[in-house]
PDB file of N, CA and C in Angstrom:
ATOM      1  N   UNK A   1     112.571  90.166 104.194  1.00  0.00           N
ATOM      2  CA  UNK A   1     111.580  89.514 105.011  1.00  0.00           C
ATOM      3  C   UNK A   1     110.201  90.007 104.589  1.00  0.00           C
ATOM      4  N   UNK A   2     109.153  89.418 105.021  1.00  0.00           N
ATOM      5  CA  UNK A   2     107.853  89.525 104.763  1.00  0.00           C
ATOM      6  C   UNK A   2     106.937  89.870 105.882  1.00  0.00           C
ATOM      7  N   UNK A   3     106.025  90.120 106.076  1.00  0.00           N
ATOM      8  CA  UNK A   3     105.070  90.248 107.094  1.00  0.00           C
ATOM      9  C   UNK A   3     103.777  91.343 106.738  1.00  0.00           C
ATOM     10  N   UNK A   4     103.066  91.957 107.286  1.00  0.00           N
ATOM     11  CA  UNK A   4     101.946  92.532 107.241  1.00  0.00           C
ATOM     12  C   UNK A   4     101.915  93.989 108.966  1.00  0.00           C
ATOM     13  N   UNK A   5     101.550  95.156 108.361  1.00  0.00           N
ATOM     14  CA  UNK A   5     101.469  96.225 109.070  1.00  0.00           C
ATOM     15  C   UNK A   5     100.157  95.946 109.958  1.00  0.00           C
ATOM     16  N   UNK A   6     100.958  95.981 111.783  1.00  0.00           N
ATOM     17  CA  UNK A   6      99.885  95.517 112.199  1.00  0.00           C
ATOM     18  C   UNK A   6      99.048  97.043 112.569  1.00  0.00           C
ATOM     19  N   UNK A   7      99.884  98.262 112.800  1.00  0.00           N
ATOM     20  CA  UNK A   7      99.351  99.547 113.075  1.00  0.00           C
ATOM     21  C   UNK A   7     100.439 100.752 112.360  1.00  0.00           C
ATOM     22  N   UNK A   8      99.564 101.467 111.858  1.00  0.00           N
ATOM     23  CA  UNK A   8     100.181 102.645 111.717  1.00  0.00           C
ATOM     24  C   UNK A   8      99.770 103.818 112.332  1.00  0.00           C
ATOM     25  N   UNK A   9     100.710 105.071 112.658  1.00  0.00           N
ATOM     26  CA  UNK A   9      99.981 105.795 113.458  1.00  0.00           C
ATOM     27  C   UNK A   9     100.813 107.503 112.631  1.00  0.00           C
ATOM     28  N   UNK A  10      99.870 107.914 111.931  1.00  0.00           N
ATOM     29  CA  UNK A  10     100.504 108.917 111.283  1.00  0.00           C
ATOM     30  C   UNK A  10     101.179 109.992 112.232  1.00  0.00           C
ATOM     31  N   UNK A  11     100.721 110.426 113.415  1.00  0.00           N
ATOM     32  CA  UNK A  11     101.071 111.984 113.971  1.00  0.00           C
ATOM     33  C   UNK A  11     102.233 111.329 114.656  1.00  0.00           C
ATOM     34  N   UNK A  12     102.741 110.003 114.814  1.00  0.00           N
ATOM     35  CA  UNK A  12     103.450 109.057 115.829  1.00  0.00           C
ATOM     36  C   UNK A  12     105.294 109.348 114.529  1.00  0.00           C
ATOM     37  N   UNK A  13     104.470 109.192 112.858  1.00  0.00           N
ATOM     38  CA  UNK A  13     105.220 108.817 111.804  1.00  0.00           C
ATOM     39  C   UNK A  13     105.911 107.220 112.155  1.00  0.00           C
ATOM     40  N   UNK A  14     104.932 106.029 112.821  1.00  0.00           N
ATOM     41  CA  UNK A  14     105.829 105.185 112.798  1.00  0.00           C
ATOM     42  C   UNK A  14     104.869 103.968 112.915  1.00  0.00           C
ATOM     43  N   UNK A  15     105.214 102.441 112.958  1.00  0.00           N
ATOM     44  CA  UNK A  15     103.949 101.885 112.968  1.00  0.00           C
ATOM     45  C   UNK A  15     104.989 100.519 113.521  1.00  0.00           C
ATOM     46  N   UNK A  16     103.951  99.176 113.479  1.00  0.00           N
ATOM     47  CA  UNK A  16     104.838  97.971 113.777  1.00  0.00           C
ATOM     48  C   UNK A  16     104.106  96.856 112.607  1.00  0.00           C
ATOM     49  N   UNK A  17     105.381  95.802 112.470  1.00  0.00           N
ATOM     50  CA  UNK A  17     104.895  94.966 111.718  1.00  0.00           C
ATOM     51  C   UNK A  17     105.233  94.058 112.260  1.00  0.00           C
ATOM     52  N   UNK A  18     104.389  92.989 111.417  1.00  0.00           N
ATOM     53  CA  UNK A  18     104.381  91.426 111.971  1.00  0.00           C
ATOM     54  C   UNK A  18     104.601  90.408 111.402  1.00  0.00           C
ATOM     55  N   UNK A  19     105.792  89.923 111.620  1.00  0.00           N
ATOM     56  CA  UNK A  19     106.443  89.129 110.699  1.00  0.00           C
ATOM     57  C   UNK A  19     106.131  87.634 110.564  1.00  0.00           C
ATOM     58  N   UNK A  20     106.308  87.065 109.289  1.00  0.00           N
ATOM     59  CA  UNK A  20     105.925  85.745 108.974  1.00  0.00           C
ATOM     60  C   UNK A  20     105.962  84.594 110.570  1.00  0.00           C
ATOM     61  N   UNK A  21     106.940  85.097 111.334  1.00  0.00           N
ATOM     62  CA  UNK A  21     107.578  84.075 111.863  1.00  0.00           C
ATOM     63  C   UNK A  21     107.091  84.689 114.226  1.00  0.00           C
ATOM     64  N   UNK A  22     106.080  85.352 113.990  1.00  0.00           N
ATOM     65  CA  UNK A  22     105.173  86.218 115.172  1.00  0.00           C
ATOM     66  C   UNK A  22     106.056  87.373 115.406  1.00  0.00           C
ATOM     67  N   UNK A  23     106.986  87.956 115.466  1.00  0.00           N
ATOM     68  CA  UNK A  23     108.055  88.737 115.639  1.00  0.00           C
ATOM     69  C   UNK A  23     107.349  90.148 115.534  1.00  0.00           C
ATOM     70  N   UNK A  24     107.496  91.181 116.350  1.00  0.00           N
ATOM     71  CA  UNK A  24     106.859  92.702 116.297  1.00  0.00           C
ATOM     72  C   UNK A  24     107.876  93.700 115.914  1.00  0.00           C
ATOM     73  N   UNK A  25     108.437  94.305 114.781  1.00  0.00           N
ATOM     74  CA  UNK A  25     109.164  94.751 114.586  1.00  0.00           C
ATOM     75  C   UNK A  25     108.419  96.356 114.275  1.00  0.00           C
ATOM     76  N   UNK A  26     109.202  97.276 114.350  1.00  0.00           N
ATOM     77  CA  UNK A  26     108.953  98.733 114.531  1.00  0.00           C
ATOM     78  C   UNK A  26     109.547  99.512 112.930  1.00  0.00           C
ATOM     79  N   UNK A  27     108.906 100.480 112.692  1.00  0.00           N
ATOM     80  CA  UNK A  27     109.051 100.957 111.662  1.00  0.00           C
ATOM     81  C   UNK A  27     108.966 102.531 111.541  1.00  0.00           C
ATOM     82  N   UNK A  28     109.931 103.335 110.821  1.00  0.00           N
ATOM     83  CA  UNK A  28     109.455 104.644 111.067  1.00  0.00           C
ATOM     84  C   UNK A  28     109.046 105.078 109.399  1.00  0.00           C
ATOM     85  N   UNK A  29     108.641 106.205 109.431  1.00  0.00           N
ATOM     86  CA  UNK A  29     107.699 106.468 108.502  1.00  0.00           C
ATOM     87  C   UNK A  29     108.795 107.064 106.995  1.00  0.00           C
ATOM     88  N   UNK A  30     110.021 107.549 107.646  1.00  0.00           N
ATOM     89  CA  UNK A  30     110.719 107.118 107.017  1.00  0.00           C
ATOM     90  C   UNK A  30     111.702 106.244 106.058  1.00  0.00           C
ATOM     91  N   UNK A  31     111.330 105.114 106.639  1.00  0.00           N
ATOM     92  CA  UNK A  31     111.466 104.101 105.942  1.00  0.00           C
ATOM     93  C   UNK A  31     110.716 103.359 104.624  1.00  0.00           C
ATOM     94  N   UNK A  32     109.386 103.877 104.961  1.00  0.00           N
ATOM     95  CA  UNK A  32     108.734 103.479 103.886  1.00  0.00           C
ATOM     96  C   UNK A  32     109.184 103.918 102.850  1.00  0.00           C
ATOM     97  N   UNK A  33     108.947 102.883 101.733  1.00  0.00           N
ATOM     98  CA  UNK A  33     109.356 103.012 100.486  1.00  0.00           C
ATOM     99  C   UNK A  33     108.510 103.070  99.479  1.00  0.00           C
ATOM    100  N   UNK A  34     107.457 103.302  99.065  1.00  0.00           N
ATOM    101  CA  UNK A  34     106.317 102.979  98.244  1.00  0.00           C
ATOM    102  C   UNK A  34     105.829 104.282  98.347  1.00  0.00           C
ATOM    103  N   UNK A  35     104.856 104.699  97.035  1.00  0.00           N
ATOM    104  CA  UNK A  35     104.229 105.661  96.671  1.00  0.00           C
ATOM    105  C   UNK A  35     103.223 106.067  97.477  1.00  0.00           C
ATOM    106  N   UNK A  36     102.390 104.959  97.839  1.00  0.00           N
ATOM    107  CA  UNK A  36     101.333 104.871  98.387  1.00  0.00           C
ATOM    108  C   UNK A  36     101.378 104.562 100.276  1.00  0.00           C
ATOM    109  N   UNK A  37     100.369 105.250 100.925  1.00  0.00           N
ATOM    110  CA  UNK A  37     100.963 105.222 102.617  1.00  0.00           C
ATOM    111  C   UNK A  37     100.809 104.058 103.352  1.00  0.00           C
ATOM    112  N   UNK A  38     101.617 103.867 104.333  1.00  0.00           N
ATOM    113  CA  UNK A  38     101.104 102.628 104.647  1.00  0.00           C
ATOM    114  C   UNK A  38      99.852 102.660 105.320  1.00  0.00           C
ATOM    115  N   UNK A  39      99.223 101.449 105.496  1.00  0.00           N
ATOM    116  CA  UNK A  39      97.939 101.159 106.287  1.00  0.00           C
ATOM    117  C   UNK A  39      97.815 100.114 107.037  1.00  0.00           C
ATOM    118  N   UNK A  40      96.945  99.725 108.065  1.00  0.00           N
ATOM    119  CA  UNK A  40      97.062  98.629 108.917  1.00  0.00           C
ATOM    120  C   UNK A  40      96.395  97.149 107.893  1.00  0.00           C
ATOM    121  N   UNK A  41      97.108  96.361 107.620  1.00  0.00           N
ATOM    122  CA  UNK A  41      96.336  95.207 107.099  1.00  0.00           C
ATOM    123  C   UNK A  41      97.278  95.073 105.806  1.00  0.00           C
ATOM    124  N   UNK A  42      98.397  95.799 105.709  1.00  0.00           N
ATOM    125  CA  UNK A  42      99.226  95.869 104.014  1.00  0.00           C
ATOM    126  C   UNK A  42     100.098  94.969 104.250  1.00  0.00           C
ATOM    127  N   UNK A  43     100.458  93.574 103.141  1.00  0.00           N
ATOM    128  CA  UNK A  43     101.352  92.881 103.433  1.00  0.00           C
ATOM    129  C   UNK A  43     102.788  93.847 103.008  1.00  0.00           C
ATOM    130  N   UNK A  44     103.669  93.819 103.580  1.00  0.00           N
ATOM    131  CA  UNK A  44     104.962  93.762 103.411  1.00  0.00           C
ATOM    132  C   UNK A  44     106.588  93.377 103.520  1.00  0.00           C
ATOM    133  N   UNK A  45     107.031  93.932 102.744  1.00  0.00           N
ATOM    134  CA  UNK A  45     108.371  93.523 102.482  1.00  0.00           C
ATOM    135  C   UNK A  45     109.105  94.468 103.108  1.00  0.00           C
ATOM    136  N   UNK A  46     110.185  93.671 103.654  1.00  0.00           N
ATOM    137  CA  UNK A  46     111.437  94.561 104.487  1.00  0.00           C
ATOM    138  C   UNK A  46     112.691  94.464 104.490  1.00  0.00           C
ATOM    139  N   UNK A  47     113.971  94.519 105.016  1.00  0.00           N
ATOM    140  CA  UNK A  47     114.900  94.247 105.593  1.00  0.00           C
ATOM    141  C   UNK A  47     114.895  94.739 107.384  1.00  0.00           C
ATOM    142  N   UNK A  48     115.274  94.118 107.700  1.00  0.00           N
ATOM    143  CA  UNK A  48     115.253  94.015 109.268  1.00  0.00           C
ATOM    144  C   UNK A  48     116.921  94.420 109.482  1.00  0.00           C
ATOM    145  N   UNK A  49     116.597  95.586 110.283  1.00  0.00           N
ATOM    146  CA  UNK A  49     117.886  96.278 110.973  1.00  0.00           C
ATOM    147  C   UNK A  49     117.817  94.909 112.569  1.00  0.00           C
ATOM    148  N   UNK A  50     119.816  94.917 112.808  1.00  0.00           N
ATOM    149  CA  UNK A  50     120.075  94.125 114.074  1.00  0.00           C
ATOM    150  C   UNK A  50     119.046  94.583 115.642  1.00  0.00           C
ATOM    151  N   UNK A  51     118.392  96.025 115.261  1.00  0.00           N
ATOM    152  CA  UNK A  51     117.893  96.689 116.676  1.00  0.00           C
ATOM    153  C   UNK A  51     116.615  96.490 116.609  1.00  0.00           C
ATOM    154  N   UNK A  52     115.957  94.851 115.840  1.00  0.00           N
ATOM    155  CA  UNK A  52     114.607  94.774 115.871  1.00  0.00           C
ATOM    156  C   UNK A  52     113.762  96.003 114.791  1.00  0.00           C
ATOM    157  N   UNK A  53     113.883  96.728 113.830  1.00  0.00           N
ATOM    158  CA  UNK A  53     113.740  97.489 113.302  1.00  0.00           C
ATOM    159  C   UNK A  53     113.673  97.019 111.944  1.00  0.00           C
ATOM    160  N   UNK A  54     112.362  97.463 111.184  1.00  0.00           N
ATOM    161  CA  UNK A  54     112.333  97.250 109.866  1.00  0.00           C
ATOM    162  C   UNK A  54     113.121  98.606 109.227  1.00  0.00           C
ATOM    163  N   UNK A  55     113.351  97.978 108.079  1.00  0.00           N
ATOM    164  CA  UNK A  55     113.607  99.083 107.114  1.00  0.00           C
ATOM    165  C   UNK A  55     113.630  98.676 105.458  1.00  0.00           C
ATOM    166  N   UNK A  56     114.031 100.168 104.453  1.00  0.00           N
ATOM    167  CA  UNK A  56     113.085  99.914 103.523  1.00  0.00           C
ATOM    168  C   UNK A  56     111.704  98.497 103.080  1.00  0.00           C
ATOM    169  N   UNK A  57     111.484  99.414 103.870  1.00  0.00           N
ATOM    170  CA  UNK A  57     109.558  98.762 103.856  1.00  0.00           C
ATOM    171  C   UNK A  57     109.100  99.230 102.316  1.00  0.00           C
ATOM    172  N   UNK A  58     108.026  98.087 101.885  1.00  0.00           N
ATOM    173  CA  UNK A  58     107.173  98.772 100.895  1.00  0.00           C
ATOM    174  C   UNK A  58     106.307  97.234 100.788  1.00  0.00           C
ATOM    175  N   UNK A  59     104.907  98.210  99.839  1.00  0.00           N
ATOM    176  CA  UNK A  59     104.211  97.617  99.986  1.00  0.00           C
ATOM    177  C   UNK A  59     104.403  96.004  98.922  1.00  0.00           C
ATOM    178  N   UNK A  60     103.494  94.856  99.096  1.00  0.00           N
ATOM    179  CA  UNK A  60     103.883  93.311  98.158  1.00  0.00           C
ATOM    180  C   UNK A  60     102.689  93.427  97.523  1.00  0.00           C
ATOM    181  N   UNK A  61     102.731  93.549  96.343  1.00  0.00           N
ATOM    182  CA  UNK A  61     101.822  93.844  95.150  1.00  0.00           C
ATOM    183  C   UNK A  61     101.347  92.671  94.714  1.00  0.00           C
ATOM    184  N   UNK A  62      99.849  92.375  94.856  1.00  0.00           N
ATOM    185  CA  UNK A  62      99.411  90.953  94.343  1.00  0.00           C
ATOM    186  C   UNK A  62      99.872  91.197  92.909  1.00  0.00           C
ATOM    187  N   UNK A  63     100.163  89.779  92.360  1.00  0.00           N
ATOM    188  CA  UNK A  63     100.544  89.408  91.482  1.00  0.00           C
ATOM    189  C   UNK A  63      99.671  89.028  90.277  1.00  0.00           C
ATOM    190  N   UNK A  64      99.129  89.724  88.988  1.00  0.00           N
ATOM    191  CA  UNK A  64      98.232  89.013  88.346  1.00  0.00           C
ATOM    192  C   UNK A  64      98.192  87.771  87.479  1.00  0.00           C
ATOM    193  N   UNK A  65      97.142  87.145  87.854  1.00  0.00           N
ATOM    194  CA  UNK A  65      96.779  85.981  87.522  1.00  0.00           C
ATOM    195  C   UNK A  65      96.900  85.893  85.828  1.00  0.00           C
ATOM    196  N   UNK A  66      97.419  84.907  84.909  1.00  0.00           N
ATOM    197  CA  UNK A  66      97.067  84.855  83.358  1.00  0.00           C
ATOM    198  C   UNK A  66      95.886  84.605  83.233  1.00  0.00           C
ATOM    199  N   UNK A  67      95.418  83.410  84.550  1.00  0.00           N
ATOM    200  CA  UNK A  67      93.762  82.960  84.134  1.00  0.00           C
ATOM    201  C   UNK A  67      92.582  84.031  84.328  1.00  0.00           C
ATOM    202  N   UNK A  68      93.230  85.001  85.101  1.00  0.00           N
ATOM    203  CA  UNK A  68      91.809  85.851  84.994  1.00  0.00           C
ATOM    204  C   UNK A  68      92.540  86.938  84.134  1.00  0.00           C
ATOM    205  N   UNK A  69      92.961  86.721  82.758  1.00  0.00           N
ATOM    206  CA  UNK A  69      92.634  87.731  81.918  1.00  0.00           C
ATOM    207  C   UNK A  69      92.208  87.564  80.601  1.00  0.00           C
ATOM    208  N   UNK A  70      91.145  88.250  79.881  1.00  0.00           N
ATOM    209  CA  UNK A  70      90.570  88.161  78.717  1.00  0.00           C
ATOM    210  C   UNK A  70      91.482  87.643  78.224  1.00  0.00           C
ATOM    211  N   UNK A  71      92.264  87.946  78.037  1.00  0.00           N
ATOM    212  CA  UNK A  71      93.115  86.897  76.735  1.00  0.00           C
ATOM    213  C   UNK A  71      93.282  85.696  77.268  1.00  0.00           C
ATOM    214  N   UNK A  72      93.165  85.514  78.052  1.00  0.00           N
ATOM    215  CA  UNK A  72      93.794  83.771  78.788  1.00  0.00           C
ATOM    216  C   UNK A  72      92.081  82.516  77.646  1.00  0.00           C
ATOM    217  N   UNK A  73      91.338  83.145  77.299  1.00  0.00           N
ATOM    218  CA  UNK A  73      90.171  82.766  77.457  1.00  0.00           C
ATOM    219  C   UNK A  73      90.400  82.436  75.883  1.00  0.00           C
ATOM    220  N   UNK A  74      91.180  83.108  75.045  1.00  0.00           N
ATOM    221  CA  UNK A  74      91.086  83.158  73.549  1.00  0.00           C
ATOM    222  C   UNK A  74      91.983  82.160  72.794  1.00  0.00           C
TER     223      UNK A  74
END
């Protein structure tokens, strides 16, 4: 599933996200999967546990464009 971190709360270790479809699903800090921490405003990717619960979370990496790169131009 997809959605975007609507809060994270570090001393909490847990945050909620918001899924494509309005849905508030909960996340612990454990779950995250990515190098980098989460933050409020990060789209992401999940699997959704049956107890309303995301899990392995990580962050959705824009994708680069061919047209915006020097070589696209040559």
């Amino acid at each position: 599933m997809k959605g975007q971190i609507l809060v994270f709360n570090e001393a909490m270790e847990s945050g909620v996200i918001l899924t494509a479809t309005g849905q508030h699903l909960l996340f612990q800090e454990i779950d995250w999967q990515d190098n980098v921490p989460p933050k409020r405003g990060m789209d992401v990717e999940f699997t959704r546990h049956e107890s309303n619960q995301a899990q392995h979370v990580r962050q959705i990496r824009p994708v680069a464009s061919l047209e915006a790169s020097p070589m696209a131009s040559e």
